[in-house]
Protein backbone atom coordinates (compact mmCIF):
# COMPACT_ATOMS: atom_id res chain seq x y z
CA UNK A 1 0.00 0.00 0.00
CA UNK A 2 1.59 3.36 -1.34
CA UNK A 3 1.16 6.15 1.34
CA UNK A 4 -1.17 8.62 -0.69
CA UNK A 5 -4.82 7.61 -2.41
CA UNK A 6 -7.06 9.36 -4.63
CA UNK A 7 -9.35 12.31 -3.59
CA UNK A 8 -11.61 14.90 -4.35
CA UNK A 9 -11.56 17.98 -2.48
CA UNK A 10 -13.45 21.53 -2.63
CA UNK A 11 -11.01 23.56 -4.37
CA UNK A 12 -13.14 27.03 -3.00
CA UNK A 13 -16.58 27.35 -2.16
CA UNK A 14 -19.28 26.98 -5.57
CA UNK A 15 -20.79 25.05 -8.05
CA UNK A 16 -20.37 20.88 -9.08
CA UNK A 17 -16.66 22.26 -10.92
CA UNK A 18 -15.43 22.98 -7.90
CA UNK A 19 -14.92 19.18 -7.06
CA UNK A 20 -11.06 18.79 -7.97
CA UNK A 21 -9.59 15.30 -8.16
CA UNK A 22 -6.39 15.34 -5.71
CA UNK A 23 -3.76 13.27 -4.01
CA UNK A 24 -3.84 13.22 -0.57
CA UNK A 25 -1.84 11.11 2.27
CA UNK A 26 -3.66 8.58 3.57
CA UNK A 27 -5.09 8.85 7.37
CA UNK A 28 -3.89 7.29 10.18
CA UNK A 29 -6.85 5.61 12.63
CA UNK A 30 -6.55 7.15 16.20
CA UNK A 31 -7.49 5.90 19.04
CA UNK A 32 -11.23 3.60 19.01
CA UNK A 33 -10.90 4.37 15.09
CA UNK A 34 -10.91 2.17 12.13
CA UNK A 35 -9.10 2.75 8.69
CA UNK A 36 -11.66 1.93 5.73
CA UNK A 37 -10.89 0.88 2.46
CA UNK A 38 -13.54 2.60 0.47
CA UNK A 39 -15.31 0.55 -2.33
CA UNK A 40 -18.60 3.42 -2.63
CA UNK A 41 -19.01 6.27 -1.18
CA UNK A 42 -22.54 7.92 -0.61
CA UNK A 43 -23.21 11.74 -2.23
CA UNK A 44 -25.93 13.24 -0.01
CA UNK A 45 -27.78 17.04 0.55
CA UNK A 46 -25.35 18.08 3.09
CA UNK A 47 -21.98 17.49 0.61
CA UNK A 48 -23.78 20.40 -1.76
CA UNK A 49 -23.91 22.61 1.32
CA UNK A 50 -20.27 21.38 2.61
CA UNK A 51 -19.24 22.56 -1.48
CA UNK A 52 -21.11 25.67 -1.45
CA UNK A 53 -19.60 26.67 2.09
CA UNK A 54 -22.79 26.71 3.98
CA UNK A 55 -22.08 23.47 5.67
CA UNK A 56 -19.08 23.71 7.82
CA UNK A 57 -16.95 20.42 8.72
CA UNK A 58 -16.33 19.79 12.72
CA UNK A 59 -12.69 21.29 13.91
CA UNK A 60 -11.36 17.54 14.21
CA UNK A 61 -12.91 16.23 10.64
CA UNK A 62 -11.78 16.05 7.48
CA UNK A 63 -12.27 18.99 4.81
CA UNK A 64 -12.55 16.36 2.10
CA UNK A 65 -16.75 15.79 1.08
CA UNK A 66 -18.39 12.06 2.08
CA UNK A 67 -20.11 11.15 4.90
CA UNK A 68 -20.59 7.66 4.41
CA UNK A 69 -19.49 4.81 2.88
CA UNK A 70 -18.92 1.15 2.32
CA UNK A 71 -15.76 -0.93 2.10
CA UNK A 72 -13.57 -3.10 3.83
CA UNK A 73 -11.27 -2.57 7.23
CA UNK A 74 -8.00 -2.09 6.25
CA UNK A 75 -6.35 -1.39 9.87
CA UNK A 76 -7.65 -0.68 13.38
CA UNK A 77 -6.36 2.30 15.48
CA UNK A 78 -5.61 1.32 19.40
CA UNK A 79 -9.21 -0.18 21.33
CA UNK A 80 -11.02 -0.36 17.86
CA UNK A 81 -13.13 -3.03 18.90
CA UNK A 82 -16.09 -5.34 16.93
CA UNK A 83 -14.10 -5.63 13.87
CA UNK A 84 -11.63 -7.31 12.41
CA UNK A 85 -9.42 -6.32 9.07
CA UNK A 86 -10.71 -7.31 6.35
CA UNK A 87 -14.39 -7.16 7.44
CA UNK A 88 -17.21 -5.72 5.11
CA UNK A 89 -18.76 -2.65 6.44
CA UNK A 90 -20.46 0.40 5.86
CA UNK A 91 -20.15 3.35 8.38
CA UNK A 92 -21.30 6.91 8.92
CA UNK A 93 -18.08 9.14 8.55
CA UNK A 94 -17.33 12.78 10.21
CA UNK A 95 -16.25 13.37 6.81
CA UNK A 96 -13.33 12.25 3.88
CA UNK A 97 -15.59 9.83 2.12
CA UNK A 98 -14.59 10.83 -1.53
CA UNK A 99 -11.41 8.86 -1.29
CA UNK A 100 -9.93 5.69 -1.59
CA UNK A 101 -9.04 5.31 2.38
CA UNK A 102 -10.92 7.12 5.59
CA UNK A 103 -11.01 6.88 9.02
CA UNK A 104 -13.92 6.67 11.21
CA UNK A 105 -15.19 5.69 14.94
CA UNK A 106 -15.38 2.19 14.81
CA UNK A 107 -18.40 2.32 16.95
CA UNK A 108 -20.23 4.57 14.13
CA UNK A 109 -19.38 1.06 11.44
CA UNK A 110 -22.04 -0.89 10.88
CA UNK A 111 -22.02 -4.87 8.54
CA UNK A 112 -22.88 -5.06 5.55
CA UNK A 113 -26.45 -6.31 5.29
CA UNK A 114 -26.76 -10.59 4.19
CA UNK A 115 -26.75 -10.16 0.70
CA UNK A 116 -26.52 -6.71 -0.08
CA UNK A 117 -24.25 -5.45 -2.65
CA UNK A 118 -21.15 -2.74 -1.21
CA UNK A 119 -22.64 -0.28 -3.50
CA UNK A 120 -26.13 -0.29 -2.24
CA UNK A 121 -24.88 -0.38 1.48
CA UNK A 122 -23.37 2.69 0.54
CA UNK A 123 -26.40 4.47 0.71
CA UNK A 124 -27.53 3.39 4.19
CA UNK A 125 -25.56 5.35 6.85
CA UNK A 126 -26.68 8.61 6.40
CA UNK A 127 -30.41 7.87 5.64
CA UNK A 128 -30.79 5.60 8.49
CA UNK A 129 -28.92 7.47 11.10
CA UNK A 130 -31.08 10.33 10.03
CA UNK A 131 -34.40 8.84 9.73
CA UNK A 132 -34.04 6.33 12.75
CA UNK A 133 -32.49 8.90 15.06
CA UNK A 134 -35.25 12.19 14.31
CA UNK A 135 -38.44 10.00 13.45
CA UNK A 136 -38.41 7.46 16.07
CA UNK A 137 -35.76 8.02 18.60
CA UNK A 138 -36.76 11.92 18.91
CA UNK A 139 -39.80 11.87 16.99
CA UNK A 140 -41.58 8.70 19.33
CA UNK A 141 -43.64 7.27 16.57
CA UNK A 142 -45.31 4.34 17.09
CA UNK A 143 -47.04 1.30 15.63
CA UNK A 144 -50.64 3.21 14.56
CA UNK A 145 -49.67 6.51 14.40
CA UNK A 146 -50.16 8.82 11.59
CA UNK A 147 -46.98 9.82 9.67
CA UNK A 148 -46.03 12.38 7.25
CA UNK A 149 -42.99 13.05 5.32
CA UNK A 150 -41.99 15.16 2.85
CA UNK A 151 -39.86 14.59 -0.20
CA UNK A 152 -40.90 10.75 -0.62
CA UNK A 153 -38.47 9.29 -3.20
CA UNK A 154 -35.27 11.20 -2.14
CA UNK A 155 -32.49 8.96 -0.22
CA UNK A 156 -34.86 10.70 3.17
CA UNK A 157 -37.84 10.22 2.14
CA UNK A 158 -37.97 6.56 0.84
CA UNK A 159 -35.88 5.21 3.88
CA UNK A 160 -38.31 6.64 6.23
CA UNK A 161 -41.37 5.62 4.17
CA UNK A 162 -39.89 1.88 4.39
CA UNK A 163 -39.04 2.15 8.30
CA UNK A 164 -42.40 3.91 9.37
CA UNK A 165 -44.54 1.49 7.75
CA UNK A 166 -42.34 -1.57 8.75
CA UNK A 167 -42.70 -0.47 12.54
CA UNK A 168 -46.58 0.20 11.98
CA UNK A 169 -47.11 3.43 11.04
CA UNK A 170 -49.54 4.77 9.14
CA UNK A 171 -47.61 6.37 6.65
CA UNK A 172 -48.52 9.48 3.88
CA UNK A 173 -45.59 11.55 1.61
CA UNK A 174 -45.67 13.74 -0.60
CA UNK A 175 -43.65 13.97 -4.00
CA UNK A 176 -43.82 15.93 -7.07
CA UNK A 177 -45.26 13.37 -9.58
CA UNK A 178 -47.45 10.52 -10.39
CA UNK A 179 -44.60 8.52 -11.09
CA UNK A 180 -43.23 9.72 -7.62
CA UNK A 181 -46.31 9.22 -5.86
CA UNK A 182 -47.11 5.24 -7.34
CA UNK A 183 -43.58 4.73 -6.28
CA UNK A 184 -43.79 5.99 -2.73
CA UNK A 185 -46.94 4.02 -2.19
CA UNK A 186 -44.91 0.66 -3.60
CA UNK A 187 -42.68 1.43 -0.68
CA UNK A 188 -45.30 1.07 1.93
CA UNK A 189 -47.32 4.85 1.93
CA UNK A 190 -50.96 4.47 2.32
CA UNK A 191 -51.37 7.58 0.46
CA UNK A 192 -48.86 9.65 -1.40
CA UNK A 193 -50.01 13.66 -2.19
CA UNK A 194 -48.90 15.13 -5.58
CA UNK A 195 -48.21 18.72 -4.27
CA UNK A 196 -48.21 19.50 -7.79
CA UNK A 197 -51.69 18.94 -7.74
CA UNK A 198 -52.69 18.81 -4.17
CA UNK A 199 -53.21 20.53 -1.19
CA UNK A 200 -51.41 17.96 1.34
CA UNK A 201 -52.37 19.65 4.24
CA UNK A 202 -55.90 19.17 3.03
CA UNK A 203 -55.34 15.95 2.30
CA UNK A 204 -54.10 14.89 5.92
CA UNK A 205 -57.00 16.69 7.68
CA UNK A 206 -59.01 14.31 5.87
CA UNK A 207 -56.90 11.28 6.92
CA UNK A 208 -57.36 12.88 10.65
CA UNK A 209 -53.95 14.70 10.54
CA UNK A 210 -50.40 13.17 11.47
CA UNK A 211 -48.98 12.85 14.86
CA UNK A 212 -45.87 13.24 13.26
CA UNK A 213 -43.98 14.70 10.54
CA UNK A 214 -40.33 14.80 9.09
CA UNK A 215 -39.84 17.83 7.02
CA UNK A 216 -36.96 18.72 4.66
CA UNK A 217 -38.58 21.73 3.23
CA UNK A 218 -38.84 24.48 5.57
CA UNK A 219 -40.18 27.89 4.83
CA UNK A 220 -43.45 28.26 4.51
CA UNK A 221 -44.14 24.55 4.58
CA UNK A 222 -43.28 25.33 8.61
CA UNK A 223 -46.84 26.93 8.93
CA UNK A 224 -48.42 24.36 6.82
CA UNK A 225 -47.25 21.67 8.59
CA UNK A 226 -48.67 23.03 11.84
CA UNK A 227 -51.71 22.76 10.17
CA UNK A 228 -51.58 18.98 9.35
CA UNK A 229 -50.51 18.15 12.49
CA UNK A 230 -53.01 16.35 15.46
CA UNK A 231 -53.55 18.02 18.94
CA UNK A 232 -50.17 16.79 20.96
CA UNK A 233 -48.60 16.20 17.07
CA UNK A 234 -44.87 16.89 16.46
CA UNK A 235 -42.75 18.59 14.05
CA UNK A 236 -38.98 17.20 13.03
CA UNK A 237 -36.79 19.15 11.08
CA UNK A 238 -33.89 17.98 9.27
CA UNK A 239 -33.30 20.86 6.39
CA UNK A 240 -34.70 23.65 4.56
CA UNK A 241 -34.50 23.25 1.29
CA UNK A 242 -36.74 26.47 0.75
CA UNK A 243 -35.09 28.45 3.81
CA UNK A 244 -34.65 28.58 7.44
CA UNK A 245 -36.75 31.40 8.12
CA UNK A 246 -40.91 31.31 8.24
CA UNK A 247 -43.73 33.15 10.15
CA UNK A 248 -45.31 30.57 12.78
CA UNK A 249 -48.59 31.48 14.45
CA UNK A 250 -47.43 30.23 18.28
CA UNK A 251 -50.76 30.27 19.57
CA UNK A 252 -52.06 27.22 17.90
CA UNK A 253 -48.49 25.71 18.58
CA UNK A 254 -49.60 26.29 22.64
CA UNK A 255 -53.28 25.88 21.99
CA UNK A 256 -52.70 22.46 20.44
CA UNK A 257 -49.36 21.45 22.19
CA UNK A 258 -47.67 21.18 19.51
CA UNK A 259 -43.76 20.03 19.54
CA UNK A 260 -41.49 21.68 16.83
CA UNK A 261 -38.26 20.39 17.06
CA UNK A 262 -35.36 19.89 14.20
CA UNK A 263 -31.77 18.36 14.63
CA UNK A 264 -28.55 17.74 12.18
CA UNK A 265 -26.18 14.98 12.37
CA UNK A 266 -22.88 15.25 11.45
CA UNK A 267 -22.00 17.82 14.96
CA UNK A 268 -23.34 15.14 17.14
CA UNK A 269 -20.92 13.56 19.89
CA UNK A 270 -19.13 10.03 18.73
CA UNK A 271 -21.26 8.58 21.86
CA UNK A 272 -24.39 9.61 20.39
CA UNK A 273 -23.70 8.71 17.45
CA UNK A 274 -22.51 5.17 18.47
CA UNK A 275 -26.19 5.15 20.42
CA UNK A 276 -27.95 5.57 17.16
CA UNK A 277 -25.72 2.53 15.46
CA UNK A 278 -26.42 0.29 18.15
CA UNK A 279 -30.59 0.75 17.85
CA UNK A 280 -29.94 0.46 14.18
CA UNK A 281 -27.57 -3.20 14.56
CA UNK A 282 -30.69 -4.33 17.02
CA UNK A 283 -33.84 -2.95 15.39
CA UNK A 284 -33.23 -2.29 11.33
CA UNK A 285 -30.55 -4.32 10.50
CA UNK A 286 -32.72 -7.68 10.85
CA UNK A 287 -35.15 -5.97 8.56
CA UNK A 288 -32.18 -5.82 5.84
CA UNK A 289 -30.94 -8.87 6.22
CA UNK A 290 -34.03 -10.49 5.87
CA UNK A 291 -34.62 -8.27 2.48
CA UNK A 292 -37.92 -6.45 4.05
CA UNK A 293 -36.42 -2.98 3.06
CA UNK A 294 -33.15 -1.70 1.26
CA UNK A 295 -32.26 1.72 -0.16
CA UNK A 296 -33.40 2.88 -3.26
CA UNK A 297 -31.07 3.69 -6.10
CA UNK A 298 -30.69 6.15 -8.65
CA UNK A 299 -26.96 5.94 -9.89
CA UNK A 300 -23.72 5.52 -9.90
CA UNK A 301 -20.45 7.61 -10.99
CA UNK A 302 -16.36 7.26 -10.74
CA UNK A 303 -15.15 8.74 -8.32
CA UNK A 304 -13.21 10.95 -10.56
CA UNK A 305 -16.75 11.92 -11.61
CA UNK A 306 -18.18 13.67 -8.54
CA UNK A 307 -19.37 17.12 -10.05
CA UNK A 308 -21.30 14.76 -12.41
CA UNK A 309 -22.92 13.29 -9.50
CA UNK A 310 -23.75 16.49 -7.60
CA UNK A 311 -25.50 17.76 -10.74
CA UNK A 312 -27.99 15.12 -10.81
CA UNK A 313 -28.01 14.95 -7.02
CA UNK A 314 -29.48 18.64 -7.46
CA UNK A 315 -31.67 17.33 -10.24
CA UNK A 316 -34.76 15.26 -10.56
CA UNK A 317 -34.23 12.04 -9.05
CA UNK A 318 -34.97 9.57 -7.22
CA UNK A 319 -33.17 7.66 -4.35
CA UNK A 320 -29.56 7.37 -3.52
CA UNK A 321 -26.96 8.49 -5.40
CA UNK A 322 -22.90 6.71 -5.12
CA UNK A 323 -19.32 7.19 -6.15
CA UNK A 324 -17.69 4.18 -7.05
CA UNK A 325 -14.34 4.54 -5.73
CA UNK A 326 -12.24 1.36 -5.53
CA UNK A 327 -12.17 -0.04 -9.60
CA UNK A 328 -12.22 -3.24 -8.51
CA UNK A 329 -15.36 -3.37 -6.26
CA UNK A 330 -18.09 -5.27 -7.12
CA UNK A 331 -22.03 -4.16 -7.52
C-alpha cells in the first residue's frame, strides 16, 4: 500500500466544478478508530452545502466531502473493537468519504447487510442514522400513528417511508409526480399527495392529521405543517431546502401542544452517534438482512466523476446516489 490515495476535495466554495480530483496522504486511525478501504461512497444534501460553504466540517474532521461509505477494514487504530481487518462494512463518517481510504469511529461502522451489494450499502448510513435517530428516537412514533414526510423518493424520504410502515405506522408523503407518488406508495405509503396537484395539508385533515412529521422543506411549509398536524402532534426538522426562516402562528403551537423540534447529524458527539448505530444493529438491521427494506437507487459515478454526480443529485431524481471509488469493487 503506497502512502497517498485518490481524492476529491473543494477547491473554494461553488458550483459541481469545484470538485477537484487530488492526491492526498492517507489517514492514520486514532485511538477507538478504524481505517476503511472505500469501495462506494454515498453523495448526499449536506456534501452540496459542505461545497457551497454553507455546511461547515467539525474542527477535528476532514475537509474532504463524504459522509458515508462502504468498504472493507484495512487497519484498526488502538481499542477499535467489533471488527476485524478485512471485514465488510459500511459506516457513517465525520467526513473524507470521496477517497480511496478514511477513518472513522469504529463504533459509528455498521455490517454489511446478508446479501446486499457494497454499492447499495453505501447508501444506508446517512439515511438511516437520520431517519431512525429524528423520526423514532426523537420523533416517538409508534405502531398506529399517523406519519407524514416530505420529499418521498429522495435517499430521506424513501428510507423513512420503508421504516415507518415496517414499525406500523400509518404512513402518507408527498412527492412531485405521479410517477413519484405510485412509487412511494410501492414502498409502503398508504397515500402519497402530488403537491403538484394537491393541497397535502388538506389531504391529511381528511386522513385525521399526522402525529408526526419529518420535514426537509422548511419555509413556509413550517406553517403548513402546523396545520396537518393532530392536537399533541410533532414537528422534526432535518433541512430547509426552501429556507430557514418562516412566520409561525405560536398560539395554535400552545393551543394544540404542539412540539417543533429539528436536529442535524454530522456535529453530534461520537457517543451519540454510536447510540444511534447500536438501535440500528438491534432494530433495522434484521429488517435488511431479511430483504424487508433496502435503499433505493438512482446511480452511480467514478469517483473521478463527482461534479457529475452532484449535478444530478441537485436534479430530478430519485433515491440514492454513489461514487464508485475502488475499480475493482463489485455491484
Amino acid at each position: 500500500m503506497t502512502n497517498t490515495m485518490r481524492a476529491i476535495e473543494i477547491s473554494t466554495p461553488g458550483g459541481p466544478d469545484v470538485l477537484t480530483r487530488c492526491d492526498r496522504p492517507i489517514p492514520i486511525p486514532g485511538p477507538g478508530e478504524v481505517l476503511i478501504r472505500v469501495a462506494y461512497a454515498g453523495v448526499n444534501g449536506p456534501d452540496i452545502h459542505h461545497r457551497k460553504g454553507l455546511y461547515r466540517a467539525p474542527a477535528d474532521a476532514s475537509d474532504l466531502p463524504g459522509l458515508e461509505v462502504s468498504g472493507h477494514i484495512a487497519a484498526l487504530g488502538p481499542n477499535a473493537d467489533g471488527f476485524r481487518e478485512g471485514d465488510a462494512i459500511c459506516a457513517l463518517l465525520p467526513g473524507g468519504g470521496y477517497a480511496e481510504y478514511a477513518t472513522t469511529p469504529a463504533a459509528h461502522c455498521l455490517p454489511v447487510p446478508k446479501g446486499m451489494s457494497l454499492k447499495k450499502a453505501a447508501a444506508l448510513p446517512e439515511t438511516f442514522f437520520t431517519v431512525w435517530s429524528n423520526v423514532f428516537m426523537v420523533g416517538g412514533l409508534r405502531a398506529g400513528q399517523t406519519f407524514l414526510v416530505h420529499g418521498g423518493t429522495g435517499g430521506i424520504g424513501s428510507t423513512a417511508i420503508q421504516l415507518a410502515s415496517s414499525f406500523g405506522a400509518r404512513v402518507f408523503a408527498t412527492a412531485g409526480s405521479d410517477e413519484k407518488t405510485a412509487l412511494c406508495e410501492s414502498l409502503g405509503a398508504e397515500r402519497a399527495i402530488n403537491y403538484n396537484t394537491e393541497d397535502f395539508v388538506q389531504v391529511m385533515r381528511d386522513a385525521g392529521r399526522a402525529d408526526l412529521i419529518l420535514d426537509i422543506v422548511g419555509g413556509s411549509h413550517i406553517q403548513r405543517n402546523i396545520k396537518a398536524l393532530k392536537d399533541d402532534g410533532r414537528l422534526q426538522m432535518i433541512a430547509f431546502q426552501t429556507g430557514a426562516r418562516a412566520e409561525i402562528g405560536f398560539g395554535e403551537v400552545m393551543l394544540r401542544r404542539l412540539t417543533l423540534s429539528g436536529t442535524t447529524l454530522r456535529p453530534q458527539s461520537i457517543t451519540a452517534k454510536a447510540a444511534i448505530a447500536e438501535q440500528l444493529r438491534a432494530k433495522v438491521w434484521p429488517l435488511l438482512d431479511a430483504g424487508r427494506i433496502a435503499p433505493v437507487m438512482h446511480a452511480t459515478f467514478p469517483l473521478e466523476d463527482a461534479a457529475a454526480a452532484h449535478t444530478a443529485l441537485e436534479a430530478d431524481h430519485i433515491g440514492n446516489i454513489v461514487l464508485k471509488v475502488n475499480e475493482g469493487a463489485t455491484s
